[in-house]
N, C-alpha and C. Protein backbone atom coordinates (compact mmCIF):
# COMPACT_ATOMS: atom_id res chain seq x y z
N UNK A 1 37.96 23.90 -39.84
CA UNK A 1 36.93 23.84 -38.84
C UNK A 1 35.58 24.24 -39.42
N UNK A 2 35.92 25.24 -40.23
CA UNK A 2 34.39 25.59 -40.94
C UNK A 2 33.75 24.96 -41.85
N UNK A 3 34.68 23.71 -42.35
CA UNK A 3 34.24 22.58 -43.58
C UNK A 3 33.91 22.01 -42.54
N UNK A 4 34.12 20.99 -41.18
CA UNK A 4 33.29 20.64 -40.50
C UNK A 4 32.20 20.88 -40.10
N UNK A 5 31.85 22.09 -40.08
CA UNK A 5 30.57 22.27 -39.24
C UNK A 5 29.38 22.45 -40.80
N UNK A 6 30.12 23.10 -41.29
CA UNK A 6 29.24 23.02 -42.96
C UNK A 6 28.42 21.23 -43.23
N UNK A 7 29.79 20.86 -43.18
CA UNK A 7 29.53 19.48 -43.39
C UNK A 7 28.22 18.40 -42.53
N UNK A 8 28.53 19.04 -41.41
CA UNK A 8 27.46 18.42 -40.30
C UNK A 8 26.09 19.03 -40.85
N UNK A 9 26.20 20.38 -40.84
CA UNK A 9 24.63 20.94 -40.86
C UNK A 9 24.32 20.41 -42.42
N UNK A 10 24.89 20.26 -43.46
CA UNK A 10 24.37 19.78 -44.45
C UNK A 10 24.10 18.13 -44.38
N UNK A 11 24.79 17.26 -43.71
CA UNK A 11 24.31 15.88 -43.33
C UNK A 11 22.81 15.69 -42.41
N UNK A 12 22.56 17.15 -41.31
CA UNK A 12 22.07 16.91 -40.91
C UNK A 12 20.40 17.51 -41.31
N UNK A 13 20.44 18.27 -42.69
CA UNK A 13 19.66 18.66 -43.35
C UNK A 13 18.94 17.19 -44.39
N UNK A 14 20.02 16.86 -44.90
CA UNK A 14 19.93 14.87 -45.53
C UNK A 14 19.49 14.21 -44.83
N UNK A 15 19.28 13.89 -43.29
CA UNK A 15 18.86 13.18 -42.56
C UNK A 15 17.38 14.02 -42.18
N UNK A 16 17.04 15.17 -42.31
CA UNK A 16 16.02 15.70 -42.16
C UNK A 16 15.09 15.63 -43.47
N UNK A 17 15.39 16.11 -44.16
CA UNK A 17 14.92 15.47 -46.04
C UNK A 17 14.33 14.02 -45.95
N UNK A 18 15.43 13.36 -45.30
CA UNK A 18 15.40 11.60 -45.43
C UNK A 18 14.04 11.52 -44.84
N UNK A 19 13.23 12.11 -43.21
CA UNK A 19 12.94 11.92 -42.59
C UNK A 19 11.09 11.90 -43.05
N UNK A 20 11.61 13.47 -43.22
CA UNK A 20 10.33 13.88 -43.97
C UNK A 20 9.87 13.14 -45.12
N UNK A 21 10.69 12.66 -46.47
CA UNK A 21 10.17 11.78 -47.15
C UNK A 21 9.51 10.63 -46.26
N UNK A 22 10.29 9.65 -45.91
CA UNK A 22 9.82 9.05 -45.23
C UNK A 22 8.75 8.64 -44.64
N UNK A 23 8.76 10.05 -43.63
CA UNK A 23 7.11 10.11 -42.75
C UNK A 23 6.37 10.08 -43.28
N UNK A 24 6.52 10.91 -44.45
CA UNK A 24 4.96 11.22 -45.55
C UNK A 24 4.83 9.69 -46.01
N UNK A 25 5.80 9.06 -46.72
CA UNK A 25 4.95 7.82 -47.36
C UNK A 25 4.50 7.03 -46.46
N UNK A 26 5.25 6.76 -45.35
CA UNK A 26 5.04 5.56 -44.68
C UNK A 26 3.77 6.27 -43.60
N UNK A 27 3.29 7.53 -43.36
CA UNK A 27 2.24 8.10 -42.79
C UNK A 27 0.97 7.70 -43.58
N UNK A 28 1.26 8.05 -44.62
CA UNK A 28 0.00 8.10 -45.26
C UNK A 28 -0.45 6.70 -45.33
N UNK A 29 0.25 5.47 -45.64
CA UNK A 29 -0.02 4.30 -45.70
C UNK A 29 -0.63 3.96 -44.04
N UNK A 30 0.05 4.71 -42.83
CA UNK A 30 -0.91 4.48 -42.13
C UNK A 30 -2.08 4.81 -41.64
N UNK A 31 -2.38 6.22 -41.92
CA UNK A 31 -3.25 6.83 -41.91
C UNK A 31 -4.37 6.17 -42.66
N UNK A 32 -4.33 5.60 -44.46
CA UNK A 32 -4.88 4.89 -44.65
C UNK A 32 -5.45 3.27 -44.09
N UNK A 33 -4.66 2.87 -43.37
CA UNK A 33 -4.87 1.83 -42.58
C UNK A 33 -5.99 1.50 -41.59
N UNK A 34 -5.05 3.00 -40.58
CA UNK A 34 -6.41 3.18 -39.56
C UNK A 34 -7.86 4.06 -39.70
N UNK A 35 -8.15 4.73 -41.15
CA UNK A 35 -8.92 4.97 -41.34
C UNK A 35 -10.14 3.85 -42.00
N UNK A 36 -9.77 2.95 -42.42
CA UNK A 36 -10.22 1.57 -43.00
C UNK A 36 -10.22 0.97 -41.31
N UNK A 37 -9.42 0.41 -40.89
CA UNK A 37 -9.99 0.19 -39.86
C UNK A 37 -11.29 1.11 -38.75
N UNK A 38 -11.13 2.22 -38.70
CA UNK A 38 -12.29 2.90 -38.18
C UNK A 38 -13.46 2.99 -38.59
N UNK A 39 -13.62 2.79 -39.95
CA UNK A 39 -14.57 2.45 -40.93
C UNK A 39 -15.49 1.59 -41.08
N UNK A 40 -14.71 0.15 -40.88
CA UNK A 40 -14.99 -0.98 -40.52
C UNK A 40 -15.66 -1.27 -38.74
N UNK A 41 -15.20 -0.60 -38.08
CA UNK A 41 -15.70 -0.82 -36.84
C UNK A 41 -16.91 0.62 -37.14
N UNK A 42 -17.11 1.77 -37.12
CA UNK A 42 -17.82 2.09 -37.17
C UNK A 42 -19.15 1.79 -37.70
N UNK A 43 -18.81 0.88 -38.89
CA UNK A 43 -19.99 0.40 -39.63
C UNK A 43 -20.66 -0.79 -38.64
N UNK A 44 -19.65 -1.75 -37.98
CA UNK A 44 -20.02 -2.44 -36.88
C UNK A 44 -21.02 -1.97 -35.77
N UNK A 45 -20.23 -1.06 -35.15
CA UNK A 45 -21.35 -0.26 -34.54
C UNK A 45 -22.49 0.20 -35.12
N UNK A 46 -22.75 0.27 -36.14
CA UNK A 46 -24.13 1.63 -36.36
C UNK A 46 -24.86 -0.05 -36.74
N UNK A 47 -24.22 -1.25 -37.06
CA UNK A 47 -25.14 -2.49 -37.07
C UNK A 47 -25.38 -3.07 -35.99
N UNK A 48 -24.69 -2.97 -35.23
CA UNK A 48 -25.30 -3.43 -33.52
C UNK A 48 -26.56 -2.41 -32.98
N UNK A 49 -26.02 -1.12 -33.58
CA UNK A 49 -27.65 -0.23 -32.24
C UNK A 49 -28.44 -0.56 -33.87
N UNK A 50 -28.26 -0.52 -34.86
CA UNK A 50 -30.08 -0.61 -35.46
C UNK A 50 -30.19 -2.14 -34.80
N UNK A 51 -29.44 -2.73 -34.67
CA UNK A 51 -30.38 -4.48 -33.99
C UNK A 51 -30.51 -4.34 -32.96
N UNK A 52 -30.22 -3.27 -32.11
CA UNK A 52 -30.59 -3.14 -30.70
C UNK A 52 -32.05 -2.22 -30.61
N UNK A 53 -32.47 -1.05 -31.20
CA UNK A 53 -32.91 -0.37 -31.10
C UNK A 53 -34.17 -0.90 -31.94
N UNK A 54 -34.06 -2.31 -33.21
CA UNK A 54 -35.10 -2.61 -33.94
C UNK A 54 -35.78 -3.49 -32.70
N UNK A 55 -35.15 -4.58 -32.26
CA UNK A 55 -34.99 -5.15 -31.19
C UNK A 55 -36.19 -4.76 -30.04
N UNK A 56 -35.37 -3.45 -29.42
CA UNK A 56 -36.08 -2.36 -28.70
C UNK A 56 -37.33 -2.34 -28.84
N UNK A 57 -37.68 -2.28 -30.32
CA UNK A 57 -39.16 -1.66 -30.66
C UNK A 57 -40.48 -2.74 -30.68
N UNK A 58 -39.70 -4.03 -30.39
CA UNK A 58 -40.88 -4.78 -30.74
C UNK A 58 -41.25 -4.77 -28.78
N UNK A 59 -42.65 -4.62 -28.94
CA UNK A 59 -42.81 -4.63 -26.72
C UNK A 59 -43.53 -6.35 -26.81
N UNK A 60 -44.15 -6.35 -27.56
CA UNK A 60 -44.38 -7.91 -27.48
C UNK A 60 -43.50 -9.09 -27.28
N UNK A 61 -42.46 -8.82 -27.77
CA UNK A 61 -41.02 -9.89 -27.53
C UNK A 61 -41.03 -10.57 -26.40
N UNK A 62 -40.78 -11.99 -26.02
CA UNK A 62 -40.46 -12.70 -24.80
C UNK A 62 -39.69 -11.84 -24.15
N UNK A 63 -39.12 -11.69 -23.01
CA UNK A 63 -38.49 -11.60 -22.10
C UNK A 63 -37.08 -12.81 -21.94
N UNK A 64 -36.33 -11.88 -22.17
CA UNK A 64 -34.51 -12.82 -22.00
C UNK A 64 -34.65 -13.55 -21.04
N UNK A 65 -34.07 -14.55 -20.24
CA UNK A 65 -34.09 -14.67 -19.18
C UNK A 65 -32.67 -14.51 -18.46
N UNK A 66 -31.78 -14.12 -19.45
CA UNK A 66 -30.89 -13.38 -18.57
C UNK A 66 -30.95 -12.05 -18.73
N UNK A 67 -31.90 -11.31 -19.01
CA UNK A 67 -32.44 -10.09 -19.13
C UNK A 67 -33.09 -9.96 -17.90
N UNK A 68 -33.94 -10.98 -17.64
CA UNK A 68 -34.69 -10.47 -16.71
C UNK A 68 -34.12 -11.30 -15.21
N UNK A 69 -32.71 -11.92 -15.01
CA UNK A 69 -31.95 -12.46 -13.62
C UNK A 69 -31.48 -10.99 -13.48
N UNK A 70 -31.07 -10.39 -14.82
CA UNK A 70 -30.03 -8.58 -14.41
C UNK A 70 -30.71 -7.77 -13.96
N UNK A 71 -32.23 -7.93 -14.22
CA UNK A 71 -33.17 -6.65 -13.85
C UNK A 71 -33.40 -6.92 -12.43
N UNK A 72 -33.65 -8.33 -12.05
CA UNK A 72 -33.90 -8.86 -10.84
C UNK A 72 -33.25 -8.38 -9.51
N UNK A 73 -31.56 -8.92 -10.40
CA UNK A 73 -30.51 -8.47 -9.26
C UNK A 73 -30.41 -6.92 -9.25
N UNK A 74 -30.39 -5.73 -10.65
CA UNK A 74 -30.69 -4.65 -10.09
C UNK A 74 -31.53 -4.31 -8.94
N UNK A 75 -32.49 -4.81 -9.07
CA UNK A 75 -33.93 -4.27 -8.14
C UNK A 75 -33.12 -4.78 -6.48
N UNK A 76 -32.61 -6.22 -6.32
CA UNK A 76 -32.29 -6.73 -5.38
C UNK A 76 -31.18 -5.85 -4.49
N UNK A 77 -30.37 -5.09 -5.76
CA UNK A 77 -29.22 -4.44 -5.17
C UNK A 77 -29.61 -2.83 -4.85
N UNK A 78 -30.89 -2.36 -5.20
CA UNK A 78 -31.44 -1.39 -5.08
C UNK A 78 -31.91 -1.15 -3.65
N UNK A 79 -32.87 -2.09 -3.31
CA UNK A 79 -33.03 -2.62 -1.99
C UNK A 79 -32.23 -2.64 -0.66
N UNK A 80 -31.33 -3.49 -1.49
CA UNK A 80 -29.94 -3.60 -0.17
C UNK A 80 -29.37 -2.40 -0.24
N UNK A 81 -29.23 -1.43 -1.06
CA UNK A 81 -28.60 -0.04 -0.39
C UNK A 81 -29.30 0.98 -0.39
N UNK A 82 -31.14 0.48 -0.08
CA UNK A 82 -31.86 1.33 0.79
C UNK A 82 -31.95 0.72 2.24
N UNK A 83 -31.84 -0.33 2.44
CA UNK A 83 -31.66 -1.08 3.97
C UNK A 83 -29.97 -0.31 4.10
N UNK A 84 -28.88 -0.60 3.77
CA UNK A 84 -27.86 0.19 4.35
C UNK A 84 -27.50 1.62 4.19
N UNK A 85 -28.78 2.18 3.42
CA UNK A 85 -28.72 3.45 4.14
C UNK A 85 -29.54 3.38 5.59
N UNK A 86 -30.43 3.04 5.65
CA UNK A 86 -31.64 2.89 6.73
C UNK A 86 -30.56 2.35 8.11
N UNK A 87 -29.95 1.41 7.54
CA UNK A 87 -29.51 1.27 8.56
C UNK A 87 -28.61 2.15 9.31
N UNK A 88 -27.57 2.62 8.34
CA UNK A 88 -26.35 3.55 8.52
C UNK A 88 -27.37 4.85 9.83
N UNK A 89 -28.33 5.39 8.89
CA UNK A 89 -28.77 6.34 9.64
C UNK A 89 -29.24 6.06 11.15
N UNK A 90 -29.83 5.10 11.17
CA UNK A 90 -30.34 4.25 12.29
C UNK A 90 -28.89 4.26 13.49
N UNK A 91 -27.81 3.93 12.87
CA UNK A 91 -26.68 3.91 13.96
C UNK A 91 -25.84 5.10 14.15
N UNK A 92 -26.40 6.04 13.09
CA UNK A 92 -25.76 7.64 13.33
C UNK A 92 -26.88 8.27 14.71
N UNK A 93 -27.89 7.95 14.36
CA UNK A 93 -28.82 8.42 15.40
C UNK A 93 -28.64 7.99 16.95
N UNK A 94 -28.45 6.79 16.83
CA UNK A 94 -28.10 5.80 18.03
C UNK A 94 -26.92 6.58 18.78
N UNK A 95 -25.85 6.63 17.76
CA UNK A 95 -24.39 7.33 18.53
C UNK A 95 -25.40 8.36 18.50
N UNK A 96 -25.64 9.13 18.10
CA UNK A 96 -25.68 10.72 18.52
C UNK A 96 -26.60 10.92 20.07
N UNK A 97 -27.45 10.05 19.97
CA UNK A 97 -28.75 9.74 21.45
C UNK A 97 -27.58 9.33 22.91
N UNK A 98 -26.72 8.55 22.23
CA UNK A 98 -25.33 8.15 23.30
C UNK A 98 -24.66 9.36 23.68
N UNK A 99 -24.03 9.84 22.56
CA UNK A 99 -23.18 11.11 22.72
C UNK A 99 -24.08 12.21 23.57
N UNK A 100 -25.01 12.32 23.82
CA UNK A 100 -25.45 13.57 24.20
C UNK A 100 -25.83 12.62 25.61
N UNK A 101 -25.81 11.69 25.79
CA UNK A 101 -26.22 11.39 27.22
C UNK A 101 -25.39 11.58 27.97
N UNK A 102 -23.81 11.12 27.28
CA UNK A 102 -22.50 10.96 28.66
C UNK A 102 -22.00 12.45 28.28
């Protein structure tokens, strides 16, 4: 019985050995992977904001014109939820002028 259990905990020390080799090589190969990939996109990014921000700097530049339909509809949608506040309040007041009559 005691060569069994010997036996297990030493198989299951080999399968732990196994594991750890393992992880390490096949980790590091990914670790290298996704660090090259992060690399690559980071460098992406830091080339999109300098063309955004060079971009930015010129004020003389035309005007997008789908730059300026987005600014449009901002302003448009700005509007409409100062009318539905206006309004909202408008019909809180209304009930409340009701409520205190009956």
């Amino acid at each position: 019985m005691d060569t069994l259990i010997t036996l297990n905990i030493i198989g299951y020390a080999a399968v732990l050995a196994g594991g750890l080799v393992l992880g390490t090589l096949f980790g590091r190969s990914i670790v290298a992977d996704v660090t090259g990939a992060m690399h690559s996109l980071d460098s992406r990014v830091v080339a999109l904001e300098t063309t955004l921000h060079l971009s930015g700097s010129n004020t003389n530049a035309p005007i997008d014109p789908a730059t300026a339909a987005i600014k449009a509809h901002a302003e448009a949608t700005t509007k409409l939820a100062a009318a539905i506040e206006t309004h909202a309040a408008a019909q809180a007041s209304a009930s409340a002028s009701v409520a205190t009559k009956s």
